[in-house]
Each structure stands twice: as structure tokens, then as C-alpha cells.
C-alpha atoms as a PDB file:
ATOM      1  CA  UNK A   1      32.233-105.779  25.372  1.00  0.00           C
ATOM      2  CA  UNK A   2      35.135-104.977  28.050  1.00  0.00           C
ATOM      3  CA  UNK A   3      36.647-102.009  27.043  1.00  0.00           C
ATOM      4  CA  UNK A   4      39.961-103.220  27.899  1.00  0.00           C
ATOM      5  CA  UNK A   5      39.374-105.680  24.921  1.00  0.00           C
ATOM      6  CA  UNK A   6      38.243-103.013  22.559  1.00  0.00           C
ATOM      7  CA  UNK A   7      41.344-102.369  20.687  1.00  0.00           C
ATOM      8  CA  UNK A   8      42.044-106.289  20.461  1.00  0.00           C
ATOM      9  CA  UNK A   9      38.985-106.852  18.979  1.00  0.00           C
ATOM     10  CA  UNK A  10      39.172-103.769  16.230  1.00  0.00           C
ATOM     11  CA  UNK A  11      42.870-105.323  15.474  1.00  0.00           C
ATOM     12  CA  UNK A  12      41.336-109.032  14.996  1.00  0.00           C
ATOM     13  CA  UNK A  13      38.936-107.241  12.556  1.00  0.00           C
ATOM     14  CA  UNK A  14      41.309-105.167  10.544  1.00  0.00           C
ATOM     15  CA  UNK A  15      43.344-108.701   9.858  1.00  0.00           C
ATOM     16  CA  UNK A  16      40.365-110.725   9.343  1.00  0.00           C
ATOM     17  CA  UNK A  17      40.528-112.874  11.946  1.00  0.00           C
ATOM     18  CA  UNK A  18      37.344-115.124  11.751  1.00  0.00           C
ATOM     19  CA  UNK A  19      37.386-115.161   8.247  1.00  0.00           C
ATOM     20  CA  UNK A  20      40.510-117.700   7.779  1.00  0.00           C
ATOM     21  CA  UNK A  21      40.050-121.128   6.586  1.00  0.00           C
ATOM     22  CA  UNK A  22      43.924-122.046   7.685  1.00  0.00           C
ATOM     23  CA  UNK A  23      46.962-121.333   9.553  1.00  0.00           C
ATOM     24  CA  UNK A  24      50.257-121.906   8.757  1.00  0.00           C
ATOM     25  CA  UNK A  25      52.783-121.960  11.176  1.00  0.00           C
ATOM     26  CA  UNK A  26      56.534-121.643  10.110  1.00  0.00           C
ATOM     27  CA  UNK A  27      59.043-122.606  12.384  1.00  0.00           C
ATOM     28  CA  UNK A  28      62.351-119.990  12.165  1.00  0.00           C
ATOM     29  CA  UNK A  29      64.398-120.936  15.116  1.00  0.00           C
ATOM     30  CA  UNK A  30      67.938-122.231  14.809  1.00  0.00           C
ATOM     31  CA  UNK A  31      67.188-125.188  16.860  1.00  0.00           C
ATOM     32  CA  UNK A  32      65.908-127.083  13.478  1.00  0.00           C
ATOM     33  CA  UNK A  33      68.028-125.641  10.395  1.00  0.00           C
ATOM     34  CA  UNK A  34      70.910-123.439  10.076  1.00  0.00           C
ATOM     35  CA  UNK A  35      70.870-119.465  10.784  1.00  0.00           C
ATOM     36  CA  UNK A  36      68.701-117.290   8.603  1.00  0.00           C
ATOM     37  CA  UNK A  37      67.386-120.398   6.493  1.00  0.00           C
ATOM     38  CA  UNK A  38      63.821-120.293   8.709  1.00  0.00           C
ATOM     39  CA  UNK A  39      63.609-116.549   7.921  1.00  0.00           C
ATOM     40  CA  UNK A  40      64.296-117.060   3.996  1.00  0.00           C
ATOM     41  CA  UNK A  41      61.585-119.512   4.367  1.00  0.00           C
ATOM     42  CA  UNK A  42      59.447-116.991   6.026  1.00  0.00           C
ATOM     43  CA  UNK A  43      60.360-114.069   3.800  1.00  0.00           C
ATOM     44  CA  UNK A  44      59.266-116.352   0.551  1.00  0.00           C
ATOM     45  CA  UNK A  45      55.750-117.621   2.285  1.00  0.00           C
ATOM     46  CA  UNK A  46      55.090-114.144   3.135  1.00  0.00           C
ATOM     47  CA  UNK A  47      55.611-112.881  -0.408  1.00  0.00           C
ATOM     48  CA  UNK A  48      53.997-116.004  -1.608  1.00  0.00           C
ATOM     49  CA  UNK A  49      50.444-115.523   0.365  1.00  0.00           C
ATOM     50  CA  UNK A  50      50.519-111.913  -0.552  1.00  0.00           C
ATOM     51  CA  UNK A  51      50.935-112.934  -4.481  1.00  0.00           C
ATOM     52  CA  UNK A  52      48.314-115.556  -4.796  1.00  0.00           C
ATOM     53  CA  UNK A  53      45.648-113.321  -2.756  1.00  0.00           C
ATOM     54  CA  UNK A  54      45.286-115.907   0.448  1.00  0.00           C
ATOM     55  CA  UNK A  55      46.893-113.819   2.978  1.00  0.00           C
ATOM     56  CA  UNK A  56      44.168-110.589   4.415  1.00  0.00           C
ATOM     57  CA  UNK A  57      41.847-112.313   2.316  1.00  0.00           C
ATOM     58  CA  UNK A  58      38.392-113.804   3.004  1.00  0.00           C
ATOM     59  CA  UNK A  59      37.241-116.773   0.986  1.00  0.00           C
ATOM     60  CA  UNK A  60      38.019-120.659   0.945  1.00  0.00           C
ATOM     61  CA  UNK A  61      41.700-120.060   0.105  1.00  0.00           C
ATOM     62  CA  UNK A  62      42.488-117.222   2.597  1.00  0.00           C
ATOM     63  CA  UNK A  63      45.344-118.280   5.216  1.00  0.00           C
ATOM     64  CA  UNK A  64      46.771-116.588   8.485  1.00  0.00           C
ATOM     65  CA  UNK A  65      50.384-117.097   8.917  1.00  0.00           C
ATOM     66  CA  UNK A  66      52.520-116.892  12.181  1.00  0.00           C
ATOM     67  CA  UNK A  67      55.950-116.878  12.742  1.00  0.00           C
ATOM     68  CA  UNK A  68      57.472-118.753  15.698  1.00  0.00           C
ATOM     69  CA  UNK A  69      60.257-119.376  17.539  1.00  0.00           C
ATOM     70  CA  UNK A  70      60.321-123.345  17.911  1.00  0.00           C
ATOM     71  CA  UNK A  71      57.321-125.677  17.640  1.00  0.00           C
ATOM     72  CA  UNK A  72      59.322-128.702  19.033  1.00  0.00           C
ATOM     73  CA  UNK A  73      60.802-130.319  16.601  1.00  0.00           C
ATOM     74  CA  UNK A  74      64.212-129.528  16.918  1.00  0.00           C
ATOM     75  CA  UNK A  75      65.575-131.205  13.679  1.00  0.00           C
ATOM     76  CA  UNK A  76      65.016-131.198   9.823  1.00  0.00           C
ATOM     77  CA  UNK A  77      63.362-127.618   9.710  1.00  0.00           C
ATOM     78  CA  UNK A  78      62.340-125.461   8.937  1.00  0.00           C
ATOM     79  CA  UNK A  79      58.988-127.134  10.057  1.00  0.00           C
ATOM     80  CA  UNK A  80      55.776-125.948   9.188  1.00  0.00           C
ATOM     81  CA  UNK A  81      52.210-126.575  10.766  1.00  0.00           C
ATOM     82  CA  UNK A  82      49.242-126.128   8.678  1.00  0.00           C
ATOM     83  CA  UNK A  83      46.430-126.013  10.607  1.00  0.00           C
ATOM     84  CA  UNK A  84      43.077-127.247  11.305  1.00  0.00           C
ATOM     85  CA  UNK A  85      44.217-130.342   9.431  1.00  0.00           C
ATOM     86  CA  UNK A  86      47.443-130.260  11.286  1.00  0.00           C
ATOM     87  CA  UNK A  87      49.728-131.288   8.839  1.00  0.00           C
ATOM     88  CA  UNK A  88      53.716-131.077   9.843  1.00  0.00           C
ATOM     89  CA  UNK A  89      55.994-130.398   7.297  1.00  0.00           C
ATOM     90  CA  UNK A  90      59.649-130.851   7.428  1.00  0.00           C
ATOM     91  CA  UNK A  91      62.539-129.242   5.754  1.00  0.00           C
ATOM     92  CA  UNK A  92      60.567-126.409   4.251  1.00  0.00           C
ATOM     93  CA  UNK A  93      63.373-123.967   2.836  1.00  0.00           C
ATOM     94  CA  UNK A  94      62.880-120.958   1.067  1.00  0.00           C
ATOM     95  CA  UNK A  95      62.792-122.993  -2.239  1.00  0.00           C
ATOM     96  CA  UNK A  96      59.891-125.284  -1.453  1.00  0.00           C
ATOM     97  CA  UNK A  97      57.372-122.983   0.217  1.00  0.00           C
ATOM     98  CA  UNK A  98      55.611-121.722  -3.436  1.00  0.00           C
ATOM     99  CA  UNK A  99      55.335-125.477  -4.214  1.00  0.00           C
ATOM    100  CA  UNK A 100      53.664-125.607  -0.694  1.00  0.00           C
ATOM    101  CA  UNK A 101      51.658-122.254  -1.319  1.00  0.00           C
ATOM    102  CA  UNK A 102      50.167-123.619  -4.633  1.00  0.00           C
ATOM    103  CA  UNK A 103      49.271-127.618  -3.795  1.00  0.00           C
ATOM    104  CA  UNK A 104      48.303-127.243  -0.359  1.00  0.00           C
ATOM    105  CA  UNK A 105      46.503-124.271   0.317  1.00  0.00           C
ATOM    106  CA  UNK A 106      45.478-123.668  -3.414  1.00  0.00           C
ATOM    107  CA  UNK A 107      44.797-126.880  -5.125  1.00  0.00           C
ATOM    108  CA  UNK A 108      44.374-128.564  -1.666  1.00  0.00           C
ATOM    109  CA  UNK A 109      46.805-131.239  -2.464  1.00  0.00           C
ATOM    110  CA  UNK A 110      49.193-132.170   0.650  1.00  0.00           C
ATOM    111  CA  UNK A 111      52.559-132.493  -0.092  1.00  0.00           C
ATOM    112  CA  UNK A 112      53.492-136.077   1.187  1.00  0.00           C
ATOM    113  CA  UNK A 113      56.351-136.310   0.440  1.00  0.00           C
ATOM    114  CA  UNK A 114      57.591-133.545   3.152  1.00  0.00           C
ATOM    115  CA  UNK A 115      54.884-134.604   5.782  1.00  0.00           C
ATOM    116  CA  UNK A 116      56.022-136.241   8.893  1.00  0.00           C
ATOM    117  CA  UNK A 117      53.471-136.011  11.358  1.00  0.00           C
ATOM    118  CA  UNK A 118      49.842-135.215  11.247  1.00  0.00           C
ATOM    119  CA  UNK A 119      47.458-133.733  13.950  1.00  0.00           C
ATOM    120  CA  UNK A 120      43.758-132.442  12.634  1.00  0.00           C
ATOM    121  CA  UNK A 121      42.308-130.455  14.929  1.00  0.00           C
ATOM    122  CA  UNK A 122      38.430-131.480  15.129  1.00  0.00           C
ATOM    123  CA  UNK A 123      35.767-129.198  13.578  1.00  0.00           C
ATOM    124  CA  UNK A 124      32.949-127.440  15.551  1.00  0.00           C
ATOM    125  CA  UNK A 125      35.126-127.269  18.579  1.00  0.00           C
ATOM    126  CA  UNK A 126      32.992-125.633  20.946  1.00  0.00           C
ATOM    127  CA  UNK A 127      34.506-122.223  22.290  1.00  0.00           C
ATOM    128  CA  UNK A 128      36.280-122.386  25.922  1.00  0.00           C
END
């Protein structure tokens, strides 16, 4: 291993990275929805994940979560990514996200309803 890496690497293990079946993006810029409505969002999904046991978990359920900046779509945020399906959500306030926590990544139900845009990443990719 390059030594340089090292302390990556131990990091990646301590959050369980390569254990994660998803990802959820959540979009908290102020290009998309109104100041400090992405970060209520992002406050709530954190809690959320912690709650139900998904987020530093291992299992079928267990989810990463990242906050960014923009992912684009500069209108009807917050939007969230879900990812390997790729599923874009729209307008995902504070209030919606533990509907979102508990259909999607528990039950495995997408919300359609708040979907706009779908992307699945392809399983097996091979690494680069």
C-alpha cells in the first residue's frame, strides 16, 4: 500500500466505506431553495439515518450520505440523489426526508411523486 494513502484508507474503514449499499446526496446550496432550508433538510436526514440504524451501518439498508454544495439543478430543491439507482428528488425539505428515509431506503419504495429525473448507475462497474 503507499504510505501516503495509509491514513485514507484507515478513515474509509472506520466509516465503512465498502460496506454501503447507497448514497444519498442532499443538495444544501441556495441556488435551489431558500437560505438554511437545504441544511434543515440535512440536519433531519442526518438524525433520520442515525435513528433507523442505516447510517455507519453494514447490511442491505446501510446508506452513506454527503452533503454538497450544488448538484446542478438550480431550482425546486433541495434536491437529492440517491445513488446507484440514481434517483433525483426534488423539493426535499426538512419535512419530507423521514418519509424518504422510511420508503426508499427502508421499504425500498421510490417516492414518485417527488422524482424528476433518474440516472442508475450500472452494476459491476469495473474499477478505473
Amino acid at each position: 500500500m503507499n504510505e501516503e494513502l495509509r491514513p485514507l484508507t484507515e478513515l474509509a474503514e472506520k466509516l465503512l466505506i465498502g460496506h454501503y449499499s447507497r448514497h444519498v446526496f442532499l443538495c444544501t446550496g441556495e441556488s435551489c431553495a431558500a437560505a438554511g432550508v437545504g441544511e434543515a433538510a440535512w440536519d433531519v436526514l442526518k438524525r433520520e439515518l442515525k435513528e433507523k440504524e442505516l447510517s455507519l451501518a453494514t447490511g442491505p439498508d446501510a446508506c452513506y450520505r454527503t452533503k454538497v454544495g450544488c448538484l446542478r439543478i438550480c431550482r425546486g430543491g433541495p434536491i437529492l440523489l440517491v445513488y446507484p439507482e440514481g434517483t433525483y428528488y426534488g423539493g426535499m425539505t426538512a419535512e419530507r426526508i423521514p418519509e424518504f428515509v422510511q420508503r426508499h431506503l427502508i421499504e425500498g419504495q421510490p417516492i414518485d411523486e417527488r422524482i424528476f429525473a433518474r440516472n442508475p448507475l450500472p452494476m459491476g462497474a469495473p474499477d478505473s
